[in-house]
Protein backbone atom coordinates (compact mmCIF):
# COMPACT_ATOMS: atom_id res chain seq x y z
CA UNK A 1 3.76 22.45 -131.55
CA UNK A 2 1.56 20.94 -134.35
CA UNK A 3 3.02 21.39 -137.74
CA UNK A 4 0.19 21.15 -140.63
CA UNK A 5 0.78 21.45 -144.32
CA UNK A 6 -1.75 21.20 -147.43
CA UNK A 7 -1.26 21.15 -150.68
CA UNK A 8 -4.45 23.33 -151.88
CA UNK A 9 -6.02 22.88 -154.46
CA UNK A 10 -9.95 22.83 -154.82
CA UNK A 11 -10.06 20.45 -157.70
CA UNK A 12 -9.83 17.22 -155.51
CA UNK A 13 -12.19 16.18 -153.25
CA UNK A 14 -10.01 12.84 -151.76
CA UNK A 15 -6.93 12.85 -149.38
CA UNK A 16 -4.33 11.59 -147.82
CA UNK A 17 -2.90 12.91 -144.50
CA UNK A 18 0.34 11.49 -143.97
CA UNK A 19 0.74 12.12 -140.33
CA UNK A 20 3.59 12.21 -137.59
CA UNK A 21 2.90 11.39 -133.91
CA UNK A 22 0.59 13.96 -133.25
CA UNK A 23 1.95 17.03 -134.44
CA UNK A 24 2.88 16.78 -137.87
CA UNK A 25 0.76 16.00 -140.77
CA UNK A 26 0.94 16.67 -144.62
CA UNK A 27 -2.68 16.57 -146.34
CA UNK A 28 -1.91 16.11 -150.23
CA UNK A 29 -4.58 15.22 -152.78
CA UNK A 30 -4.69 11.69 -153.46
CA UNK A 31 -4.36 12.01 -157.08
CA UNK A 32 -1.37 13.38 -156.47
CA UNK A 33 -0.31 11.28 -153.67
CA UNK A 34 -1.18 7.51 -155.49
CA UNK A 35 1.77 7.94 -157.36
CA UNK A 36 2.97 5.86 -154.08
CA UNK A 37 2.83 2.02 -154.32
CA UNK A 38 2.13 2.23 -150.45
CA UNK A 39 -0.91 4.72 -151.07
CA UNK A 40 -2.36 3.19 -153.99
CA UNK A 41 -2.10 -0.17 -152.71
CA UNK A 42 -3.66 1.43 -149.12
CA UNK A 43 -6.02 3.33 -150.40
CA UNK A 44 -7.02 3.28 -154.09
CA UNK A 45 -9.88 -0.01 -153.33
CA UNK A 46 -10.66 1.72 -150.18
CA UNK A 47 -11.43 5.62 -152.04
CA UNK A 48 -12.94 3.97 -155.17
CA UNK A 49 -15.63 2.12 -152.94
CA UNK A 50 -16.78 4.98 -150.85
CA UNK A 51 -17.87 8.34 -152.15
CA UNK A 52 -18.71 9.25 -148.74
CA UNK A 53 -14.35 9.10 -147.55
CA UNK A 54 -12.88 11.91 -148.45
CA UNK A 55 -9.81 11.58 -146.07
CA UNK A 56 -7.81 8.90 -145.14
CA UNK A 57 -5.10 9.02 -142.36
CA UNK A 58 -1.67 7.11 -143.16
CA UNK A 59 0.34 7.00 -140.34
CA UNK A 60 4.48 7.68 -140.94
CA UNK A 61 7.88 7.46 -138.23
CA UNK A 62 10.35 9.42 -138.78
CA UNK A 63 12.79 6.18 -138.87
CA UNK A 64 10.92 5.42 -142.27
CA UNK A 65 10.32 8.76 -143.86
CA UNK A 66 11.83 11.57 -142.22
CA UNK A 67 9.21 14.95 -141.57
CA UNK A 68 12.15 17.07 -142.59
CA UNK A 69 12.21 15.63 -146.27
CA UNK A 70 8.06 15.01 -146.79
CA UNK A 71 7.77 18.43 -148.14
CA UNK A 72 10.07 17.68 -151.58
CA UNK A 73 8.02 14.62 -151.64
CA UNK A 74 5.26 16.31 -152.02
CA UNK A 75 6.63 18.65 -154.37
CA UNK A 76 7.86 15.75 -156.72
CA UNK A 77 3.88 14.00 -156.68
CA UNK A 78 2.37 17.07 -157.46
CA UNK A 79 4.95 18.28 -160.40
CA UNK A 80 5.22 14.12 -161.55
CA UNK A 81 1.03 14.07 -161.51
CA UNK A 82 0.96 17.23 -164.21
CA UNK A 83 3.97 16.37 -166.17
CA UNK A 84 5.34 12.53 -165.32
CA UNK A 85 8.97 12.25 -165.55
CA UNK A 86 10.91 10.66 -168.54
CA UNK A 87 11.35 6.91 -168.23
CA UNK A 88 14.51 6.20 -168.81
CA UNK A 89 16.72 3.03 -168.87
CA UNK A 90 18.95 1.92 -166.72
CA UNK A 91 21.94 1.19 -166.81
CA UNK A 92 22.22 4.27 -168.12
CA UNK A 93 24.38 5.50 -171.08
CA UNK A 94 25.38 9.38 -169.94
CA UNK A 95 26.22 10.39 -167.18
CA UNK A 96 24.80 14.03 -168.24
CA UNK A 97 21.36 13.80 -166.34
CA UNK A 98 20.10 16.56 -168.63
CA UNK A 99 19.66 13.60 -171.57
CA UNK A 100 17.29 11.73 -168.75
CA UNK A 101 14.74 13.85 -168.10
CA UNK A 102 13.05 17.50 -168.40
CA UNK A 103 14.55 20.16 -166.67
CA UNK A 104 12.54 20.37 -163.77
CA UNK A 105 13.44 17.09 -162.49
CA UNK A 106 17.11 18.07 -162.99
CA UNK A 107 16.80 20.76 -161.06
CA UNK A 108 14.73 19.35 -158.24
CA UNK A 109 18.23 16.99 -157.32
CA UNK A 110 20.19 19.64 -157.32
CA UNK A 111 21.39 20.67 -161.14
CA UNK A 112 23.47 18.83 -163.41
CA UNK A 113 26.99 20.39 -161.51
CA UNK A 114 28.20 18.00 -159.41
CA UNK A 115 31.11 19.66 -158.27
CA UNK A 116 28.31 22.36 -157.02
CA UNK A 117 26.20 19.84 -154.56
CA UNK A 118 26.74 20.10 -150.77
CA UNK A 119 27.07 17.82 -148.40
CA UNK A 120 23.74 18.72 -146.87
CA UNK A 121 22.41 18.35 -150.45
CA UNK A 122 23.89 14.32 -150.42
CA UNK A 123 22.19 13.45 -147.03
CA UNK A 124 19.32 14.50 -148.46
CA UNK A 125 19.32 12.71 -151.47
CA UNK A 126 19.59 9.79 -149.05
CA UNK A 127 16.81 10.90 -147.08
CA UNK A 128 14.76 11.03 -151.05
CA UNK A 129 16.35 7.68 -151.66
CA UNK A 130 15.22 5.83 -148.09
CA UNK A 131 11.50 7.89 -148.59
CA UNK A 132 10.57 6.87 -151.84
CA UNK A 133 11.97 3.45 -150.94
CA UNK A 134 9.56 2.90 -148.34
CA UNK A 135 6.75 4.81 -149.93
CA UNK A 136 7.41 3.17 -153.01
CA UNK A 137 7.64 6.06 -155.29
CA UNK A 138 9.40 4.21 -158.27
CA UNK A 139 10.33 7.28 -160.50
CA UNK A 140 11.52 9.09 -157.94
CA UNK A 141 14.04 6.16 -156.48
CA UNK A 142 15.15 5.24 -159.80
CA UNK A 143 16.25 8.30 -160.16
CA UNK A 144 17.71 9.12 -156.53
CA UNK A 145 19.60 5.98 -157.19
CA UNK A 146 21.01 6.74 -160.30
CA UNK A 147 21.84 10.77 -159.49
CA UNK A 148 23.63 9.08 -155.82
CA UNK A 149 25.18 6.56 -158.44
CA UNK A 150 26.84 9.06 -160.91
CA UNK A 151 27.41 11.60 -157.79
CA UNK A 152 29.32 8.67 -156.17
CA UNK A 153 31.43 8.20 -159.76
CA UNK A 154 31.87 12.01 -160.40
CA UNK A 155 32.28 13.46 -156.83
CA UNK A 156 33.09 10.89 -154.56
CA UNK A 157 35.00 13.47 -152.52
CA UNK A 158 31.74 14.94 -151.15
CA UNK A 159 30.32 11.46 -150.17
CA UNK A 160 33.58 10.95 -147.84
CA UNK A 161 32.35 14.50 -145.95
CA UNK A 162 28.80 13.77 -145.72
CA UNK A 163 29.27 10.32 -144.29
CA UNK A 164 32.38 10.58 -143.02
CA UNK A 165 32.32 7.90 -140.01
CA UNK A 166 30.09 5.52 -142.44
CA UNK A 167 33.09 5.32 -144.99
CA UNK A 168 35.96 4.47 -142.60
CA UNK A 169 34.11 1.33 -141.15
């Protein structure tokens, strides 16, 4: 069963269509999506050079980025392209994320309540963190890394039940 998904928006004429195998593929903007070292590296030559390529293909596994997690990917390019995240400098001073950066970005990793993340919610941030490794999204793992960092200080707990066999070894 193919699984498509576009981010609409008439304003851009250039995309990307990170796609799966053949079923699954993600069409976002590519002024949203350059916000990747992979894609801008990939692409941004290729895009700038042509006025006749409005669509590129890049080709993902699900060992590198997993389908499952693309979609909040794609929700942090679009949000970061209208209103870029804070820099901020690491290491960091606070542990209250909320002094980082706007609230959006708080709330897209799950609040500022650790005792209130699931387990689901930590594999997932691991999922963010291996994704924007890979796609080279360098907000976005800075970030991951530092929320899994003070989630690992604050609420280790929750780390021993989401990875459960990975912590006894």
């Amino acid at each position: 069963m193919a699984h498509k998904e576009t981010v609409q928006t008439s304003k851009f004429n250039k995309f990307v269509v990170f796609k799966y195998d053949d079923s699954i593929e993600f069409k976002v903007p590519f002024e949203h999506a350059k916000i990747s070292d992979l894609v801008h590296d990939l692409l941004n030559e290729h895009f700038d050079n042509n006025n006749e390529i409005q669509e590129e293909i890049l080709p993902l596994t699900e060992d590198k980025v997993k389908s499952s997690i693309f979609p909040k990917i794609i929700e942090y390019m679009v949000h970061y392209s209208n209103e870029p995240m804070n820099d901020f400098k690491t290491p960091i001073e606070s542990f209250n994320i909320s002094e980082l950066v706007q609230e959006y970005y708080v709330n897209y990793l799950y609040g500022s309540s650790f005792d209130q993340i699931t387990e689901e919610n930590v594999r997932e941030l691991r999922e963010l963190i291996m994704a924007s490794n890979f796609l080279g999204i360098q907000p976005l793992l800075k970030f991951t890394l530092v929320k899994m960092g003070i989630l690992t200080e604050k609420n280790s707990e929750i780390i021993l039940k989401a990875f459960p066999k990975r912590c006894e070894e």
